[in-house]
N, C-alpha and C. Protein backbone atom coordinates (compact mmCIF):
# COMPACT_ATOMS: atom_id res chain seq x y z
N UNK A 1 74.09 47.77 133.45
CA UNK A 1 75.07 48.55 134.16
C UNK A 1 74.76 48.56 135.65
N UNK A 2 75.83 48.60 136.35
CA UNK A 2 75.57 48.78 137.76
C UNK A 2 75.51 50.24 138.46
N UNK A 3 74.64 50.17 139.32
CA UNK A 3 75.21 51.39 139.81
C UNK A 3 76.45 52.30 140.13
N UNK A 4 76.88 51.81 140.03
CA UNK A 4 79.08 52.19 140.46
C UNK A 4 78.81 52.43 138.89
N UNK A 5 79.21 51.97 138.21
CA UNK A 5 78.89 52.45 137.11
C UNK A 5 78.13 53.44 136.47
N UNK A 6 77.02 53.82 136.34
CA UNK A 6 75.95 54.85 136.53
C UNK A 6 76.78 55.72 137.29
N UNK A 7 77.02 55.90 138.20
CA UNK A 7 77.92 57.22 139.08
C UNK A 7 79.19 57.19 138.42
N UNK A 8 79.79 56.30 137.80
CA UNK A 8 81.18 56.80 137.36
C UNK A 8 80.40 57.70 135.99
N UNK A 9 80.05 56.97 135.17
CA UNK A 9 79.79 57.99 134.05
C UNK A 9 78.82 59.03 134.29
N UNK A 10 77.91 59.38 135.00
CA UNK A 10 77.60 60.54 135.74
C UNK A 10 78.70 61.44 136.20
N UNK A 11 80.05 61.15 137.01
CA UNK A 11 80.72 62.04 137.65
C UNK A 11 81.79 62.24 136.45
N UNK A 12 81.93 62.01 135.38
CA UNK A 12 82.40 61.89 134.21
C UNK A 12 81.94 62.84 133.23
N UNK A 13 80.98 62.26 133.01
CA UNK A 13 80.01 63.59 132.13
C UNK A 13 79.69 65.42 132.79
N UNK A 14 79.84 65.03 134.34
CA UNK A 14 79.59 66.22 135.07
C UNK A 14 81.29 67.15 134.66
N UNK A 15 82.53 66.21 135.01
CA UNK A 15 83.59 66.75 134.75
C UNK A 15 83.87 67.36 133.57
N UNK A 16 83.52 66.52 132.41
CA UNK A 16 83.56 66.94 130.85
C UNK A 16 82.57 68.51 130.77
N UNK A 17 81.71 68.50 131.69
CA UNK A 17 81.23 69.95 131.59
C UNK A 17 81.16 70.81 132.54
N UNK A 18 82.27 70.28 133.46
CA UNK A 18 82.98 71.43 134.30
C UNK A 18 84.22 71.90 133.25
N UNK A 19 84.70 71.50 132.85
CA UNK A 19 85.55 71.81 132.18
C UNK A 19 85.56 72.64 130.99
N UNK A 20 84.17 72.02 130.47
CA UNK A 20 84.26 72.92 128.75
C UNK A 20 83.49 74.38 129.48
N UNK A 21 82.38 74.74 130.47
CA UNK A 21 82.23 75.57 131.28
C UNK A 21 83.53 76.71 131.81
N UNK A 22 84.30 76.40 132.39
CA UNK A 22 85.48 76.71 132.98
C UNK A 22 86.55 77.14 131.36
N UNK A 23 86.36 76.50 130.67
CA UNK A 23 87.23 77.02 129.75
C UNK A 23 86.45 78.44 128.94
N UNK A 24 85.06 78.29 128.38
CA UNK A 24 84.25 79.53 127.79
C UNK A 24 84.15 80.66 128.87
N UNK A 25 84.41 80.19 130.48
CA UNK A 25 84.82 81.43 131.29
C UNK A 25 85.83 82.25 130.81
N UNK A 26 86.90 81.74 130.91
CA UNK A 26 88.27 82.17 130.82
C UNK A 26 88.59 82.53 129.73
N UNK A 27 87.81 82.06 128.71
CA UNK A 27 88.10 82.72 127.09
C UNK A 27 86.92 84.18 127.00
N UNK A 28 85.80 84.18 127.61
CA UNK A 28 85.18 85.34 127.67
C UNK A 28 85.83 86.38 128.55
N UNK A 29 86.21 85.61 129.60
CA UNK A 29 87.13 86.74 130.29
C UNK A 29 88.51 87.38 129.56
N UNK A 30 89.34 86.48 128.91
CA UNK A 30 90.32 87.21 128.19
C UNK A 30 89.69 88.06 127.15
N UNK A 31 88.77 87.67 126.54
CA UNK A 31 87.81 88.80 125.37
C UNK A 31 87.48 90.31 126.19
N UNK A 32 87.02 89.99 127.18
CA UNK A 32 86.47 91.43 127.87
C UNK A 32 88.33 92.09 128.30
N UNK A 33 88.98 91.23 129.11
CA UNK A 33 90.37 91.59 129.45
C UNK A 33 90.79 92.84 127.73
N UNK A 34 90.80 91.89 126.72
CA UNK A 34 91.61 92.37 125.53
C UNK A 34 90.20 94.00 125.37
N UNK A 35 89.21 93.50 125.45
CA UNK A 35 88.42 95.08 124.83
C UNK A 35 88.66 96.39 125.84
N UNK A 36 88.82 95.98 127.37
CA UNK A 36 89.20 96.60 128.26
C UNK A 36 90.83 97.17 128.18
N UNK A 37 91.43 96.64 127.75
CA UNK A 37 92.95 96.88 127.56
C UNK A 37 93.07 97.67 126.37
N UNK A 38 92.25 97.80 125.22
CA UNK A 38 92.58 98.17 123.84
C UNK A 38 91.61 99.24 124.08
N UNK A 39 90.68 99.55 125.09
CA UNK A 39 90.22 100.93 125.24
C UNK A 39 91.21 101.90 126.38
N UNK A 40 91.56 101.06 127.29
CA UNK A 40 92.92 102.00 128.09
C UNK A 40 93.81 102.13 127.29
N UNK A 41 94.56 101.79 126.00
CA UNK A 41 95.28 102.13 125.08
C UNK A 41 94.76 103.23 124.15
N UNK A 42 93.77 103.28 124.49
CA UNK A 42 93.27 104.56 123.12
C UNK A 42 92.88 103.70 121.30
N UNK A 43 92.85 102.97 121.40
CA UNK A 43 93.07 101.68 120.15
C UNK A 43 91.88 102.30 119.78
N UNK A 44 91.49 102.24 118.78
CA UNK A 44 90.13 102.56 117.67
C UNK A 44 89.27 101.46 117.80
N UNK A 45 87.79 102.19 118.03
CA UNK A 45 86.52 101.11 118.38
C UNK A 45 86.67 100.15 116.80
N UNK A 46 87.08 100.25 115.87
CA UNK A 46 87.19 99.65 115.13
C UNK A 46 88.21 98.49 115.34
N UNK A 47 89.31 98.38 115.80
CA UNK A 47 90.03 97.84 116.42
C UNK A 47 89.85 96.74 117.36
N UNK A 48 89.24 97.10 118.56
CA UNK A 48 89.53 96.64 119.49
C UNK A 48 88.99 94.85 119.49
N UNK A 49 87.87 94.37 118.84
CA UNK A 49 87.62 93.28 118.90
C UNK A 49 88.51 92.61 118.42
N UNK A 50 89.13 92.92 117.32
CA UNK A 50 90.55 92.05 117.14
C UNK A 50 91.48 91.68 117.77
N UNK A 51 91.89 93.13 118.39
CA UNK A 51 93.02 92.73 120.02
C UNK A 51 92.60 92.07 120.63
N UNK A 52 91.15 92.11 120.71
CA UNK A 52 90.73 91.21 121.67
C UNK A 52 90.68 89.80 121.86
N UNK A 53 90.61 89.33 120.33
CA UNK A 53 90.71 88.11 119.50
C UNK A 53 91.92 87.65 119.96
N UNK A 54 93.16 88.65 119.84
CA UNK A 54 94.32 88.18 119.89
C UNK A 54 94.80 88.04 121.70
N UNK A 55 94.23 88.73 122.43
CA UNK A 55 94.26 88.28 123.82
C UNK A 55 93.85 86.48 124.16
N UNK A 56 92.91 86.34 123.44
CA UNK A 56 92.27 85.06 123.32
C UNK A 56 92.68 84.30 123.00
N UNK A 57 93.45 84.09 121.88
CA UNK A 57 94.61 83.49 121.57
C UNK A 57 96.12 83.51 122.34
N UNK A 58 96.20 84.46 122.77
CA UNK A 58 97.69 84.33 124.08
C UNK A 58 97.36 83.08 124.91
N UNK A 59 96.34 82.99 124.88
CA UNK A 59 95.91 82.33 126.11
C UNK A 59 96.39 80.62 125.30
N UNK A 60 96.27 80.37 124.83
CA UNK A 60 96.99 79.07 124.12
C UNK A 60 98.04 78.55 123.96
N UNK A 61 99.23 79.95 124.45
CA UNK A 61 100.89 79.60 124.56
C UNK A 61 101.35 78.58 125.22
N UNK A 62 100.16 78.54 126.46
CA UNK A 62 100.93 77.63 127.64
C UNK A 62 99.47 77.65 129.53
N UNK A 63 99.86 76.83 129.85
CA UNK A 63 99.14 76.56 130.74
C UNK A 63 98.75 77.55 131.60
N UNK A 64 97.63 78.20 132.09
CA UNK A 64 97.64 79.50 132.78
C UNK A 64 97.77 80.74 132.54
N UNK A 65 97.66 81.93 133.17
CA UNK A 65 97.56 83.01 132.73
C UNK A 65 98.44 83.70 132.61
N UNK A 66 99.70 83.27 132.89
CA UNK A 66 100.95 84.16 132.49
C UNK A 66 101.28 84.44 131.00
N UNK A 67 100.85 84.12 130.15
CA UNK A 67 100.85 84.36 128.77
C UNK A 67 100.14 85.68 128.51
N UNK A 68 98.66 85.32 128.90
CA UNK A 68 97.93 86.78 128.64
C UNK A 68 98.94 88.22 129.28
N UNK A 69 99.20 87.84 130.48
CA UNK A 69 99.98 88.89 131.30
C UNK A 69 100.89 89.68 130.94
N UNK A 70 101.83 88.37 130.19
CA UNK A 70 102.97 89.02 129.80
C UNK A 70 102.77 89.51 128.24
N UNK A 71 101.60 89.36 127.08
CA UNK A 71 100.92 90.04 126.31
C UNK A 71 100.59 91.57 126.54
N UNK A 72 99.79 91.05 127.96
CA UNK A 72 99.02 92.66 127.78
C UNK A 72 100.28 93.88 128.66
N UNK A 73 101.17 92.90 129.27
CA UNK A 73 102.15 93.78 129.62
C UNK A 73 103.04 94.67 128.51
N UNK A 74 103.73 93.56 127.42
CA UNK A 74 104.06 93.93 126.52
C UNK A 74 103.19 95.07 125.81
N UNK A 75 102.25 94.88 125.50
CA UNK A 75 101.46 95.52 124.57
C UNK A 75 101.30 96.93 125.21
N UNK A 76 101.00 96.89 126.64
CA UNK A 76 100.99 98.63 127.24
C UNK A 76 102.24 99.17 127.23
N UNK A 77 103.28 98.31 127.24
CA UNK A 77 104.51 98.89 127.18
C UNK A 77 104.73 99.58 125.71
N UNK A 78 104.58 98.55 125.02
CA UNK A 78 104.55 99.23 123.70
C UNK A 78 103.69 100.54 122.76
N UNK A 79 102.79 100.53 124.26
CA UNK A 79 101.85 102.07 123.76
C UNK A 79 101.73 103.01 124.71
N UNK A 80 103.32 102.97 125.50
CA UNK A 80 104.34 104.10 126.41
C UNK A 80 103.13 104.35 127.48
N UNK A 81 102.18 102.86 127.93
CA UNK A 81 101.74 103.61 129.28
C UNK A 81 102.07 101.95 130.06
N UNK A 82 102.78 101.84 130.69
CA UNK A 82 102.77 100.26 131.05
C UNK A 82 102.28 100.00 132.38
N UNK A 83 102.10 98.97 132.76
CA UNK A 83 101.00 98.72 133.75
C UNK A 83 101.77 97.42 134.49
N UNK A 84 101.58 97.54 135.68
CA UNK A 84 102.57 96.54 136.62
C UNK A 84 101.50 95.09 136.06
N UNK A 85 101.73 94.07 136.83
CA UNK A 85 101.32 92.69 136.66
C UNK A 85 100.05 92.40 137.89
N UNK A 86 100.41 93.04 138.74
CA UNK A 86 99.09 93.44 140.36
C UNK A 86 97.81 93.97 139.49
N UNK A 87 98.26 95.16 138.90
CA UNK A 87 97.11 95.76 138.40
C UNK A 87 96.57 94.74 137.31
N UNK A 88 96.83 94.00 136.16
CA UNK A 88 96.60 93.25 135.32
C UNK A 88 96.04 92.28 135.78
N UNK A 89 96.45 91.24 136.55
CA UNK A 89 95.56 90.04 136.98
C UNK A 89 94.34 90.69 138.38
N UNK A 90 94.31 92.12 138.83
CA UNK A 90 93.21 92.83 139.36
C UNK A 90 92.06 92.52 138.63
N UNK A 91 92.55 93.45 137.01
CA UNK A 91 91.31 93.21 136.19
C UNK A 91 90.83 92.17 136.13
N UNK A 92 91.67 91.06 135.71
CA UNK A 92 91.36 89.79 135.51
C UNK A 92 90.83 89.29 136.45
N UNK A 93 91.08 89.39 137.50
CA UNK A 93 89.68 88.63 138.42
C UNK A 93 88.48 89.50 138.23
N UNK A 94 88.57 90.95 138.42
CA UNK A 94 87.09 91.26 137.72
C UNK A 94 86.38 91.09 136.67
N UNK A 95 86.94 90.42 135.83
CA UNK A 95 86.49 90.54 134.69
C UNK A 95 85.87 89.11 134.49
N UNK A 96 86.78 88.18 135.67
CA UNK A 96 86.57 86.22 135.70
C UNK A 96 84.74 86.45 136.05
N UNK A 97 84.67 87.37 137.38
CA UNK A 97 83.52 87.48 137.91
C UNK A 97 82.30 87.77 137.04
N UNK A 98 82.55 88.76 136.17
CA UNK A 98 81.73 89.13 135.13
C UNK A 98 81.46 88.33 134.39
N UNK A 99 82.66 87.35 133.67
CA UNK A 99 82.31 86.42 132.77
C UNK A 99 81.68 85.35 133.07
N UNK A 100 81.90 85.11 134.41
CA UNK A 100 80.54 83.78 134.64
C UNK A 100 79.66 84.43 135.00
N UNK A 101 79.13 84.83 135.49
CA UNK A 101 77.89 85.82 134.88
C UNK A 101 77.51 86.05 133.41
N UNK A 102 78.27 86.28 133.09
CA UNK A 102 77.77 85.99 131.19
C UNK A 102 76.95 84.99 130.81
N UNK A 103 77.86 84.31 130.97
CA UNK A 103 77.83 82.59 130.64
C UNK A 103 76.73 81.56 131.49
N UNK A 104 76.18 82.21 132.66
CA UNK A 104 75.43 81.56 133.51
C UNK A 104 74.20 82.36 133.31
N UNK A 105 74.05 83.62 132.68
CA UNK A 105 72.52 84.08 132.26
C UNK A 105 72.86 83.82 130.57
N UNK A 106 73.17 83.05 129.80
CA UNK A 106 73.20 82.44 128.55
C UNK A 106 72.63 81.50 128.55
């Protein structure tokens, strides 16, 4: 192999785990998003890891975070305290911050 070579599959392999990285962010972050959301709902500690499950799964509708959004929008609406979309992706960047932090002392 040549060097050009050696650096392509180096900057290759680096991408393949920027990526799977970047994705266990964003799925830990929707997990904390959903346990954080299902305790401002009042939801039963028994409960909440499931919602949370199911936040995690929104996230699969479609490219980006407007899925979760319009989930957890729905869902506060539906438990008569609703919450604008500012405040929702707020959390969500706090919560992005937290989760690589998770994931980077793992």
């Amino acid at each position: 192999m040549t060097t050009f070579d050696d650096r392509k599959d180096e900057a290759e392999k680096k991408y393949v785990h920027d990526q799977q990285l970047q994705f266990r962010v964003v799925a830990r972050r929707n997990k904390l998003l959903g346990l954080w959301a299902a305790e401002v709902m009042g939801r039963p500690e028994s409960e909440r890891a499931s919602y949370a499950q199911e936040v995690v799964v929104a996230d699969f509708d479609e490219p980006g975070d407007a899925d979760v959004v319009r989930k957890l929008m729905a869902d506060f609406e539906a438990a008569g305290m609703p919450k604008g979309e500012s405040e929702i992706r707020a959390e969500m960047e706090r919560l992005l911050d937290q989760a690589k932090s998770e994931i980077m002392t793992e």
